[in-house]
N, C-alpha and C. Protein backbone atom coordinates (compact mmCIF):
# COMPACT_ATOMS: atom_id res chain seq x y z
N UNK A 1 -10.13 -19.86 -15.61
CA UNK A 1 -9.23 -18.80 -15.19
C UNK A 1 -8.75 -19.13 -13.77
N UNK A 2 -7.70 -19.31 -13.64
CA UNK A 2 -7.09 -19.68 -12.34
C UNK A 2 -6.11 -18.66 -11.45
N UNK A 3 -5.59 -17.77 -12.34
CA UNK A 3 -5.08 -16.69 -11.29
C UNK A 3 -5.57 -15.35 -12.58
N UNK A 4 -5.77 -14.50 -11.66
CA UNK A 4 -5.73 -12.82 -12.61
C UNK A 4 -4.74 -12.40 -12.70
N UNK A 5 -4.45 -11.67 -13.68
CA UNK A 5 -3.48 -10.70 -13.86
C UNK A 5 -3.59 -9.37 -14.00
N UNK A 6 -2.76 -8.21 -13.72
CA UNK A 6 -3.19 -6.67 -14.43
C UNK A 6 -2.93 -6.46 -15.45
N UNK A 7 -3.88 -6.08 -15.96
CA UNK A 7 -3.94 -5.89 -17.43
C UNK A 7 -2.94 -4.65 -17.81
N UNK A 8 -1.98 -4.05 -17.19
CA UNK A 8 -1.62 -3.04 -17.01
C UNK A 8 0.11 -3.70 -17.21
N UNK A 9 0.35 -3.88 -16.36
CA UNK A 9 1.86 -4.62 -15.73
C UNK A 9 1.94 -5.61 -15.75
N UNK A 10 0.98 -6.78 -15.78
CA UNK A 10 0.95 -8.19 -15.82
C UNK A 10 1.00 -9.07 -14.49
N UNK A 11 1.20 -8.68 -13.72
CA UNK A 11 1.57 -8.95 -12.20
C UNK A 11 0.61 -9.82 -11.98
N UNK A 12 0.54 -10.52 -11.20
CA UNK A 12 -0.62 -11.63 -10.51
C UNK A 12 -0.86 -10.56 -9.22
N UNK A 13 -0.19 -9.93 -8.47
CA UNK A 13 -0.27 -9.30 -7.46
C UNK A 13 -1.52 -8.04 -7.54
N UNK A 14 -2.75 -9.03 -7.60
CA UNK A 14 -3.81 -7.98 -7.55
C UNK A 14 -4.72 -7.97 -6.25
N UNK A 15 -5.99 -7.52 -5.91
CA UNK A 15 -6.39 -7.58 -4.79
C UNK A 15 -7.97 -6.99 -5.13
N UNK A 16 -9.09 -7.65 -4.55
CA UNK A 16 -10.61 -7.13 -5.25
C UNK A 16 -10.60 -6.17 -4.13
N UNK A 17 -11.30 -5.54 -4.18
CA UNK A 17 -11.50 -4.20 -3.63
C UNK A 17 -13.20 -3.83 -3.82
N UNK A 18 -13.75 -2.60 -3.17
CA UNK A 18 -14.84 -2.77 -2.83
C UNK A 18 -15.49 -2.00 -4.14
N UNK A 19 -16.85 -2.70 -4.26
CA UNK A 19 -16.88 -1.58 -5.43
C UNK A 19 -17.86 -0.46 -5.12
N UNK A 20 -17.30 0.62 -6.34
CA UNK A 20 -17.72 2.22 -6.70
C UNK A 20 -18.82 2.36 -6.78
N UNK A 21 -20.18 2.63 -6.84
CA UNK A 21 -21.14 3.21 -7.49
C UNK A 21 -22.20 2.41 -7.74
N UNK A 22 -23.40 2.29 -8.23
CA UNK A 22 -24.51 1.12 -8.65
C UNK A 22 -23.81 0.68 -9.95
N UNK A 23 -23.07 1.28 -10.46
CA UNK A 23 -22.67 0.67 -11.71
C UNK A 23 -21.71 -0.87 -11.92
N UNK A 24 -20.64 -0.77 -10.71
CA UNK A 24 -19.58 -1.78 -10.32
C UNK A 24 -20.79 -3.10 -9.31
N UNK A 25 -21.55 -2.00 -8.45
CA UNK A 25 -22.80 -3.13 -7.98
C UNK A 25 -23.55 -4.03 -9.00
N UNK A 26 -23.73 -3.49 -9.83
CA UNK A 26 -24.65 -4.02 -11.01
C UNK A 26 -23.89 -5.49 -11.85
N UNK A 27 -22.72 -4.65 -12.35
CA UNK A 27 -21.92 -5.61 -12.59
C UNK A 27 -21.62 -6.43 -11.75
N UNK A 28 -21.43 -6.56 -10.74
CA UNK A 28 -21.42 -7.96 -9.92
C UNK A 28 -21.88 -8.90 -9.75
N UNK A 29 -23.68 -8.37 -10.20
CA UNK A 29 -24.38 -9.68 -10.52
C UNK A 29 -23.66 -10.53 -11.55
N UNK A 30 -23.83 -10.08 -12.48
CA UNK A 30 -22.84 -10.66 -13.30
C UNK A 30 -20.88 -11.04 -13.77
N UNK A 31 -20.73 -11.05 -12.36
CA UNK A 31 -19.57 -11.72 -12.03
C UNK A 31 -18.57 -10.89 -12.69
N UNK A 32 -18.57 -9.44 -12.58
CA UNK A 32 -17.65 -8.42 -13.05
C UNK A 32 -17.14 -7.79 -12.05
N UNK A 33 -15.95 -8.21 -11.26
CA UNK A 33 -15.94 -7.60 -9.99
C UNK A 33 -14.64 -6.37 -10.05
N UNK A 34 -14.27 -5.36 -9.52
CA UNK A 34 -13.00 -4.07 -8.93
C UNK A 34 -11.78 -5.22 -8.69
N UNK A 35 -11.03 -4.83 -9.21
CA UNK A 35 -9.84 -4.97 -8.46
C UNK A 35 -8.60 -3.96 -8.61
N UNK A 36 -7.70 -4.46 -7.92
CA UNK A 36 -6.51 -3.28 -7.70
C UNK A 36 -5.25 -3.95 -7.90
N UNK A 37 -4.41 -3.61 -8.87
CA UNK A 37 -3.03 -3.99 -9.12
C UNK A 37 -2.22 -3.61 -7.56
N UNK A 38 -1.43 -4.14 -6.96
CA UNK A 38 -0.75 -3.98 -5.86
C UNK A 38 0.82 -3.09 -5.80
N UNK A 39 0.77 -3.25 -7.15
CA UNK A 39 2.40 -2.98 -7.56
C UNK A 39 1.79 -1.57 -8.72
N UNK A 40 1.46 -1.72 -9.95
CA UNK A 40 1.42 -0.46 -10.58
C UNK A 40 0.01 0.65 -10.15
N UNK A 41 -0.81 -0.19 -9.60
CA UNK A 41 -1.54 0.91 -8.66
C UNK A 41 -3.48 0.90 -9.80
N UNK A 42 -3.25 0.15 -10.68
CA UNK A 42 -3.84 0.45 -11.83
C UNK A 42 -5.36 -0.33 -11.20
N UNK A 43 -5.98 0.19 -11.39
CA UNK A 43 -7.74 0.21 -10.29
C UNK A 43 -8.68 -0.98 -12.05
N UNK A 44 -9.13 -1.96 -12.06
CA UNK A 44 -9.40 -2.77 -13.21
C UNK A 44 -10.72 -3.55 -12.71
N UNK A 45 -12.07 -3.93 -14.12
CA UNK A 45 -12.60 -4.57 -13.61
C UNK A 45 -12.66 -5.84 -14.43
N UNK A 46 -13.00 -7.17 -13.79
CA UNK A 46 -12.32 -8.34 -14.91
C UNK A 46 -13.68 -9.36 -13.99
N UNK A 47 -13.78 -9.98 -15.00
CA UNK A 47 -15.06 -11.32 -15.02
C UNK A 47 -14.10 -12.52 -13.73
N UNK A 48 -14.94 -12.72 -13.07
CA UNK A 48 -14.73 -13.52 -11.67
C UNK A 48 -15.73 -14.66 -11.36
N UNK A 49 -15.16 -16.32 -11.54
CA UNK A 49 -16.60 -17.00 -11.36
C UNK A 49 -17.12 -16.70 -10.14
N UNK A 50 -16.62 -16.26 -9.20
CA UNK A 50 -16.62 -16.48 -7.50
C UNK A 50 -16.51 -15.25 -7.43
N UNK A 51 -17.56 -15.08 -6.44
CA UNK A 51 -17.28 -13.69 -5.56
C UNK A 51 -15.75 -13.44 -5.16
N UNK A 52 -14.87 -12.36 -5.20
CA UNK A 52 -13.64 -11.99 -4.62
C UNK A 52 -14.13 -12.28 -2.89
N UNK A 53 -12.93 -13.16 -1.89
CA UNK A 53 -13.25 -12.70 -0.58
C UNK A 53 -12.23 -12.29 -0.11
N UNK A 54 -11.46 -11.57 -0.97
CA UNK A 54 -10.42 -10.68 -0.45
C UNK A 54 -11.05 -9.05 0.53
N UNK A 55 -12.24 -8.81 0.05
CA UNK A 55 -12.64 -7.39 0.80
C UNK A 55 -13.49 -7.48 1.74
N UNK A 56 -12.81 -7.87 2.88
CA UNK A 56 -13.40 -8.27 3.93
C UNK A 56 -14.15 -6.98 4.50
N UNK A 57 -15.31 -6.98 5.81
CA UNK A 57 -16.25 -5.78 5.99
C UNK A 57 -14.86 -4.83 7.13
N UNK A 58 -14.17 -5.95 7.41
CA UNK A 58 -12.94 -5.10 8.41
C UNK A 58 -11.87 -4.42 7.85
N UNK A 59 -11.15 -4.88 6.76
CA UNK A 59 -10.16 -4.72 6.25
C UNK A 59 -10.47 -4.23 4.91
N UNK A 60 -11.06 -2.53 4.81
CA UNK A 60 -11.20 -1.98 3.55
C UNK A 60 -10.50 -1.40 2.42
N UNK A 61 -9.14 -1.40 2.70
CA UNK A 61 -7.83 -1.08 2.27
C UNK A 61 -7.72 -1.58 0.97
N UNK A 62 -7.14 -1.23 -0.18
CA UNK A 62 -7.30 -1.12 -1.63
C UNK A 62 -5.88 -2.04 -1.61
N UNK A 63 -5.06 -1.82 -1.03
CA UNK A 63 -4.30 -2.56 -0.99
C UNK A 63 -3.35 -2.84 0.24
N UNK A 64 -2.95 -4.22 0.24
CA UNK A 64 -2.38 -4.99 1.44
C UNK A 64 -1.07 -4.46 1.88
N UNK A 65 -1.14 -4.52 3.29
CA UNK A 65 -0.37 -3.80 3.99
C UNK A 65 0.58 -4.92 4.02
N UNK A 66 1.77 -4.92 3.88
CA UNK A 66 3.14 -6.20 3.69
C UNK A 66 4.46 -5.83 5.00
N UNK A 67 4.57 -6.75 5.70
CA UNK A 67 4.98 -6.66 6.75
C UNK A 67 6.65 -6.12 5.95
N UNK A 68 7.18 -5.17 7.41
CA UNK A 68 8.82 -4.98 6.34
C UNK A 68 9.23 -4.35 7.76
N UNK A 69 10.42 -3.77 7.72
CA UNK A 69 11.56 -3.28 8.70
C UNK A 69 12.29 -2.08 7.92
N UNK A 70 11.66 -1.18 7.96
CA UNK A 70 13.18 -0.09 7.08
C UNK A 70 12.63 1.54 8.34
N UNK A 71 14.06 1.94 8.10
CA UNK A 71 14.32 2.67 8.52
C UNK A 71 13.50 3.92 7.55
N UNK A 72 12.77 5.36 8.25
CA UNK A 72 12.21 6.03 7.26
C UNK A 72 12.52 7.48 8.16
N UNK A 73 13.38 8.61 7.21
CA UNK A 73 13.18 9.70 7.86
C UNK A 73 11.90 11.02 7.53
N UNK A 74 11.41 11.36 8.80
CA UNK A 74 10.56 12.05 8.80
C UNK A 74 10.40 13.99 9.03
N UNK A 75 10.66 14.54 7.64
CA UNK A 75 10.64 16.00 7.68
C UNK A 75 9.28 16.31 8.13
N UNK A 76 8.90 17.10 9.21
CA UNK A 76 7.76 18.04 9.75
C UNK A 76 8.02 19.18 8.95
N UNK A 77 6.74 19.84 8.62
CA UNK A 77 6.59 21.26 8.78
C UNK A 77 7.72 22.56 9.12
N UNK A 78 7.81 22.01 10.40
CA UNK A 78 8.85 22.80 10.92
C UNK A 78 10.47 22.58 11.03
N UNK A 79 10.45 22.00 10.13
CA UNK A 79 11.75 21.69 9.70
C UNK A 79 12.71 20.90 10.41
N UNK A 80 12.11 20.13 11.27
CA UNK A 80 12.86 18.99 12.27
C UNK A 80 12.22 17.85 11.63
N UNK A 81 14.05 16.77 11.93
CA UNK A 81 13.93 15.93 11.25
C UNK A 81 13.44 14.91 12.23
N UNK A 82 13.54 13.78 11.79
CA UNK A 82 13.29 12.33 13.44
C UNK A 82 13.26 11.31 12.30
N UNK A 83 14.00 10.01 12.87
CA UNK A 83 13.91 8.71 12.37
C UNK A 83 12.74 8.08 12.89
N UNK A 84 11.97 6.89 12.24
CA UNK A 84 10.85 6.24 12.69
C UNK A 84 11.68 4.67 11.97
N UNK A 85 10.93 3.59 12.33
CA UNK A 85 10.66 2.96 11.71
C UNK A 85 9.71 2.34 11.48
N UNK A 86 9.38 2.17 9.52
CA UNK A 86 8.04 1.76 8.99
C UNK A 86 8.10 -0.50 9.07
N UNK A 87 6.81 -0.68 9.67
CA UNK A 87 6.58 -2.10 10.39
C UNK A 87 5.38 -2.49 8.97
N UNK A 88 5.01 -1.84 8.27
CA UNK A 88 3.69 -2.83 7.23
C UNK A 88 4.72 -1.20 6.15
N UNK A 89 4.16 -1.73 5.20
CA UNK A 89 4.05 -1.07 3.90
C UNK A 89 2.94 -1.30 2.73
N UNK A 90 2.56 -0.40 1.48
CA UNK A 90 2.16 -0.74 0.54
C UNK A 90 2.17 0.43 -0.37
N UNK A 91 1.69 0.71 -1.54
CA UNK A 91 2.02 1.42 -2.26
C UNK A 91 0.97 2.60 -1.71
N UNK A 92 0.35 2.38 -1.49
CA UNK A 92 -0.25 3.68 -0.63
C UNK A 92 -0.07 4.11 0.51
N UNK A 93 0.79 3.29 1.33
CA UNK A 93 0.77 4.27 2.90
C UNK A 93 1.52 3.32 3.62
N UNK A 94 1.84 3.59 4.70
CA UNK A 94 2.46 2.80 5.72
C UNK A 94 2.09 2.80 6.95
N UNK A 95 2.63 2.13 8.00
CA UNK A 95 2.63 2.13 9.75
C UNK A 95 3.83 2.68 10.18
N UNK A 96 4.17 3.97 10.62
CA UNK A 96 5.01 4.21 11.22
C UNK A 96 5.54 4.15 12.92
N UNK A 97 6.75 2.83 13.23
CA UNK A 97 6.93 3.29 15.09
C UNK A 97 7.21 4.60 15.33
N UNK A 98 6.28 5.02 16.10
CA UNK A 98 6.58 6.22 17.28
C UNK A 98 6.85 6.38 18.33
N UNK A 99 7.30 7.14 19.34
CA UNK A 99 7.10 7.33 20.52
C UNK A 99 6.57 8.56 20.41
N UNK A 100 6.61 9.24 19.52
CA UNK A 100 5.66 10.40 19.41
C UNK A 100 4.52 11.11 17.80
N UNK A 101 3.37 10.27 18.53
CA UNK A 101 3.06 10.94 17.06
C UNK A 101 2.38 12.07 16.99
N UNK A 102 2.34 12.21 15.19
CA UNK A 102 1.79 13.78 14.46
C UNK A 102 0.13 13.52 15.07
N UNK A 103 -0.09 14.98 14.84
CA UNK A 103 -1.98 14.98 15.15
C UNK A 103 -2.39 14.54 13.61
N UNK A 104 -3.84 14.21 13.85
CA UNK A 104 -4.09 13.53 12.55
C UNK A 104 -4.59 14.78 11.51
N UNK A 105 -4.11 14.17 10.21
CA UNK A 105 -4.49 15.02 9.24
C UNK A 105 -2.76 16.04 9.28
N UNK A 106 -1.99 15.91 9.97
CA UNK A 106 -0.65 16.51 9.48
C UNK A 106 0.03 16.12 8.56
N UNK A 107 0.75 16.94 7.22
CA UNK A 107 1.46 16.56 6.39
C UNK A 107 2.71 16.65 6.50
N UNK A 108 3.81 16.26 5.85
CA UNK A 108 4.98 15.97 5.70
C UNK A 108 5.68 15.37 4.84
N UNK A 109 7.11 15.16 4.58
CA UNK A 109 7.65 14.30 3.91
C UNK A 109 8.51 13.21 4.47
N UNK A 110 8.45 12.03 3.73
CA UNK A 110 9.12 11.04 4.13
C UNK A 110 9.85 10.66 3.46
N UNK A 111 11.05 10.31 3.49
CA UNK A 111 12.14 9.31 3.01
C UNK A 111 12.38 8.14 3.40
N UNK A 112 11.84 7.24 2.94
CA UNK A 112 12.37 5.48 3.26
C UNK A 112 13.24 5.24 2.98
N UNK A 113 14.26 4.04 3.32
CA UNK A 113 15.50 3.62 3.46
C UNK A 113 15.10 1.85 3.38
N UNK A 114 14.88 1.63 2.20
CA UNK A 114 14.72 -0.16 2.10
C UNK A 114 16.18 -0.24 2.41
N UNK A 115 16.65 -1.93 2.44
CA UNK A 115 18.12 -2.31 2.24
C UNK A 115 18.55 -2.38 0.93
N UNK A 116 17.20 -2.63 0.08
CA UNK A 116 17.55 -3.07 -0.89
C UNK A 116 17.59 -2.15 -2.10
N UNK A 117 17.27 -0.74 -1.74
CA UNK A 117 17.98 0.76 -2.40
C UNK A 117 19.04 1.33 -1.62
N UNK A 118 19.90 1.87 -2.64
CA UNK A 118 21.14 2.48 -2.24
C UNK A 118 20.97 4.34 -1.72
N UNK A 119 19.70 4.28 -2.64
CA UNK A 119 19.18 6.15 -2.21
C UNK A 119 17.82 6.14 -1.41
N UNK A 120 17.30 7.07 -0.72
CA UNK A 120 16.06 7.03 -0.41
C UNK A 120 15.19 7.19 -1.14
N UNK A 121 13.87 6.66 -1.08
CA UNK A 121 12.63 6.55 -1.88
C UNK A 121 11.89 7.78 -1.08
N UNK A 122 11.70 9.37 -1.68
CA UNK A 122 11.14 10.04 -1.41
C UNK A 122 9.99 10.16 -1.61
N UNK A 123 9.02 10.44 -0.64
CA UNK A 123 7.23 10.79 -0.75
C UNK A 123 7.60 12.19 -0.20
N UNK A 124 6.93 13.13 -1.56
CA UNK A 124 6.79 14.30 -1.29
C UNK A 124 5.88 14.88 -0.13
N UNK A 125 4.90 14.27 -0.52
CA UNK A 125 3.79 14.35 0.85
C UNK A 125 3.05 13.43 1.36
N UNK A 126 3.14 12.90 2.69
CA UNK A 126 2.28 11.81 3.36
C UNK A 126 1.75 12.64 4.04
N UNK A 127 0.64 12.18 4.55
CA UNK A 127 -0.44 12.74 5.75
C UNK A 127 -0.60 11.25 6.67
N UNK A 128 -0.89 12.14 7.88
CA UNK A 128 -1.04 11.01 9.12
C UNK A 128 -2.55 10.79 9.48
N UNK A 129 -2.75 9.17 8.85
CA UNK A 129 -4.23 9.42 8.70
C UNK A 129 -4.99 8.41 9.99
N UNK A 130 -4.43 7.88 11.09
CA UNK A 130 -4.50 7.42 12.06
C UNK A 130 -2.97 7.58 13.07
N UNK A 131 -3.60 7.66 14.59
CA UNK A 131 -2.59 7.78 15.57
C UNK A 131 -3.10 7.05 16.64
N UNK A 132 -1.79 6.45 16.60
CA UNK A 132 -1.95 5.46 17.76
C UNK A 132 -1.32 5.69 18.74
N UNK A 133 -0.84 5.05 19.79
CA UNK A 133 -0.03 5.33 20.82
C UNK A 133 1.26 4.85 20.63
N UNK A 134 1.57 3.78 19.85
CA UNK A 134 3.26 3.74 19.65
C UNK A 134 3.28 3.55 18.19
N UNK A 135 2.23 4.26 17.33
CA UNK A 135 2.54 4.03 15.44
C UNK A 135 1.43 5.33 15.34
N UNK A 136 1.78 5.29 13.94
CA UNK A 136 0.96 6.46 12.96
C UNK A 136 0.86 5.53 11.66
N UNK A 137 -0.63 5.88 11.08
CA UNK A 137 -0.74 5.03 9.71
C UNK A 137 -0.80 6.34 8.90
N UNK A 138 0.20 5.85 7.80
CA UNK A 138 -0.07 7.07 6.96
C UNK A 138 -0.02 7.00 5.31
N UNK A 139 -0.95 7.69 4.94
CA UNK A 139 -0.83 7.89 3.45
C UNK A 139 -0.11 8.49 2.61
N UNK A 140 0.65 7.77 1.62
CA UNK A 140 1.41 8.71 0.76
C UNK A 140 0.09 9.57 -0.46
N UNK A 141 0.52 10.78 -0.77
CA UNK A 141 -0.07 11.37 -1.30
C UNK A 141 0.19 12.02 -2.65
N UNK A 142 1.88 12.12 -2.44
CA UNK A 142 2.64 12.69 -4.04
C UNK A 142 4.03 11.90 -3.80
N UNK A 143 4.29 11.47 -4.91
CA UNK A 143 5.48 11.04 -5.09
C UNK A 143 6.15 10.85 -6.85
N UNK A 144 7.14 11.36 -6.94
CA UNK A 144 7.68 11.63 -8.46
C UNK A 144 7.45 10.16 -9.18
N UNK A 145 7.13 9.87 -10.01
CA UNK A 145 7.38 8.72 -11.21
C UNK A 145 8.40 7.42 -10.61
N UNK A 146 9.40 8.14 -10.54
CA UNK A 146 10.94 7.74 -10.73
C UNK A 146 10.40 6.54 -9.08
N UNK A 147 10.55 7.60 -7.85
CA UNK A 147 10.21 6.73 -6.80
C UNK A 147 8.72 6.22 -6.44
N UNK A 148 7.96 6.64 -7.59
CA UNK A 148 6.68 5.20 -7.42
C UNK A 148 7.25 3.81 -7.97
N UNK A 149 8.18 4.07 -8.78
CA UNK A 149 8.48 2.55 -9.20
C UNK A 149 9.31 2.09 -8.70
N UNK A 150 10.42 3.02 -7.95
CA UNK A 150 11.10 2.42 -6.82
C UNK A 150 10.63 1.59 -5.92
N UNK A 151 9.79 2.41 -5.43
CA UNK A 151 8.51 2.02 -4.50
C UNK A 151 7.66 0.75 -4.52
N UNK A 152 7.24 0.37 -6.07
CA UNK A 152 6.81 -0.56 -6.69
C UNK A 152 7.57 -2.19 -6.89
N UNK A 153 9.10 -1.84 -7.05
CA UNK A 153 10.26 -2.66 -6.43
C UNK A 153 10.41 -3.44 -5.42
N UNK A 154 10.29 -2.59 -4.30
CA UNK A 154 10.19 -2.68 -2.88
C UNK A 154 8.98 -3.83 -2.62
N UNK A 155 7.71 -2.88 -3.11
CA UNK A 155 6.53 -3.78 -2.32
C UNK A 155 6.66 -5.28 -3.40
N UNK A 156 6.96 -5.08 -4.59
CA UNK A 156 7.52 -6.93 -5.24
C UNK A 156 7.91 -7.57 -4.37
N UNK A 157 9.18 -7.13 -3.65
CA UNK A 157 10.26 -8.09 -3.27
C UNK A 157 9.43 -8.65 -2.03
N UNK A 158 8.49 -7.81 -1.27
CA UNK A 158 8.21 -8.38 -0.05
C UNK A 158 6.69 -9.22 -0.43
N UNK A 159 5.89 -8.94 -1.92
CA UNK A 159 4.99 -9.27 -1.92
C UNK A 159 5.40 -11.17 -2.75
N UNK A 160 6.44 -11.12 -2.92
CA UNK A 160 7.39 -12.16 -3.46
C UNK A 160 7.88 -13.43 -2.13
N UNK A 161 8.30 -12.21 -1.32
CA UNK A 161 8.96 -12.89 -0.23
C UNK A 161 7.71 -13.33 0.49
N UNK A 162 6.68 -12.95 0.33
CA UNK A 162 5.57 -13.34 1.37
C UNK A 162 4.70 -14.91 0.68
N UNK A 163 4.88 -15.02 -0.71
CA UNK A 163 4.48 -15.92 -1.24
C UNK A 163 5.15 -17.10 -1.24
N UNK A 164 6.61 -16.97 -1.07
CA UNK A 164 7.61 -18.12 -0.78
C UNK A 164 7.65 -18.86 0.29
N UNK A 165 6.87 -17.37 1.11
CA UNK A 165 6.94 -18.43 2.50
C UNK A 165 5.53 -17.80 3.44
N UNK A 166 4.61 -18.58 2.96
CA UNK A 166 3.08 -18.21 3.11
C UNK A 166 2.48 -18.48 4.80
N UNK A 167 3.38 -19.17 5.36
CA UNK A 167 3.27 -19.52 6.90
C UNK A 167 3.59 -18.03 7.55
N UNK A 168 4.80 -17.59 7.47
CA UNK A 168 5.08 -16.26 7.63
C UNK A 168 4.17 -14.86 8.08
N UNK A 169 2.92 -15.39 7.47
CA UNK A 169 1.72 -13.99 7.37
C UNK A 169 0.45 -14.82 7.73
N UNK A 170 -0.74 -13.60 7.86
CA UNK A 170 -1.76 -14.18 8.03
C UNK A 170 -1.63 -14.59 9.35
């Protein structure tokens, strides 16, 4: 076996992830390790001769944050709007630039603006689950069907673009 796939979508774009419970522990002895589709989101466990060393003790994230540039508008609570722009992406959350960020644990909605959609990719609700001094990391939390696979589009093209040119990252 030389690359995995999701058993779900087919994608090579998977990622091991840490595992759940004594049960996913157990299985590990026996070379049954977690992983995570990157693109349809689909959580799988599949026979591995080699330990995964994708889940490093620093970097616990289910899935990889992919460097990008888009413009994203940000509805508060209170009904003011503000442009940011998002610097990493993935199907779960992003890095947003600030010069001012939310306190943590605030919700909201976001609209991204790839180049490569003509409408915005709405997240009904993100929460701001780190604050920094010039970014916010944040999790998407609801988003309709329609723009998870928008969404799913998006992180291809860059998880595509990052493989073409592998100097680029890392």
């Amino acid at each position: 076996m030389t690359t995995l796939h999701c058993p779900s979508c087919g994608t090579p774009f998977v990622r091991a992830v840490y595992s759940e419970g004594s049960v996913e522990k157990i299985l590990g002895r026996f070379r049954v390790f977690p992983f995570r589709c990157q693109l349809c989101t689909m959580r799988f466990r599949a026979f591995w001769t080699k330990p995964p060393n994708s889940t490093s003790s620093i970097d616990r994230r289910q899935y990889k944050r992919l460097p990008a540039s888009f413009h994203a508008e940000l509805l508060a609570e209170n009904a003011e709007r503000s442009t940011h722009r998002i610097t990493e992406i993935s199907m779960e959350g992003c890095t947003l630039e600030t010069s001012e960020a939310l306190p943590r644990g605030s919700f909201f909605e976001l609209m991204i603006s790839p180049a490569s959609e003509k409408e915005a990719i709405t997240i009904e609700t993100a929460m701001v689950c780190s604050a920094r001094q010039e970014s916010m990391g944040i999790r998407f939390l609801e988003l309709q069907p329609n723009d998870k696979q928008r969404l799913s589009q998006v992180v291809l093209s860059l998880l595509v673009g990052q493989r073409a040119h592998p100097s680029l990252t890392n």
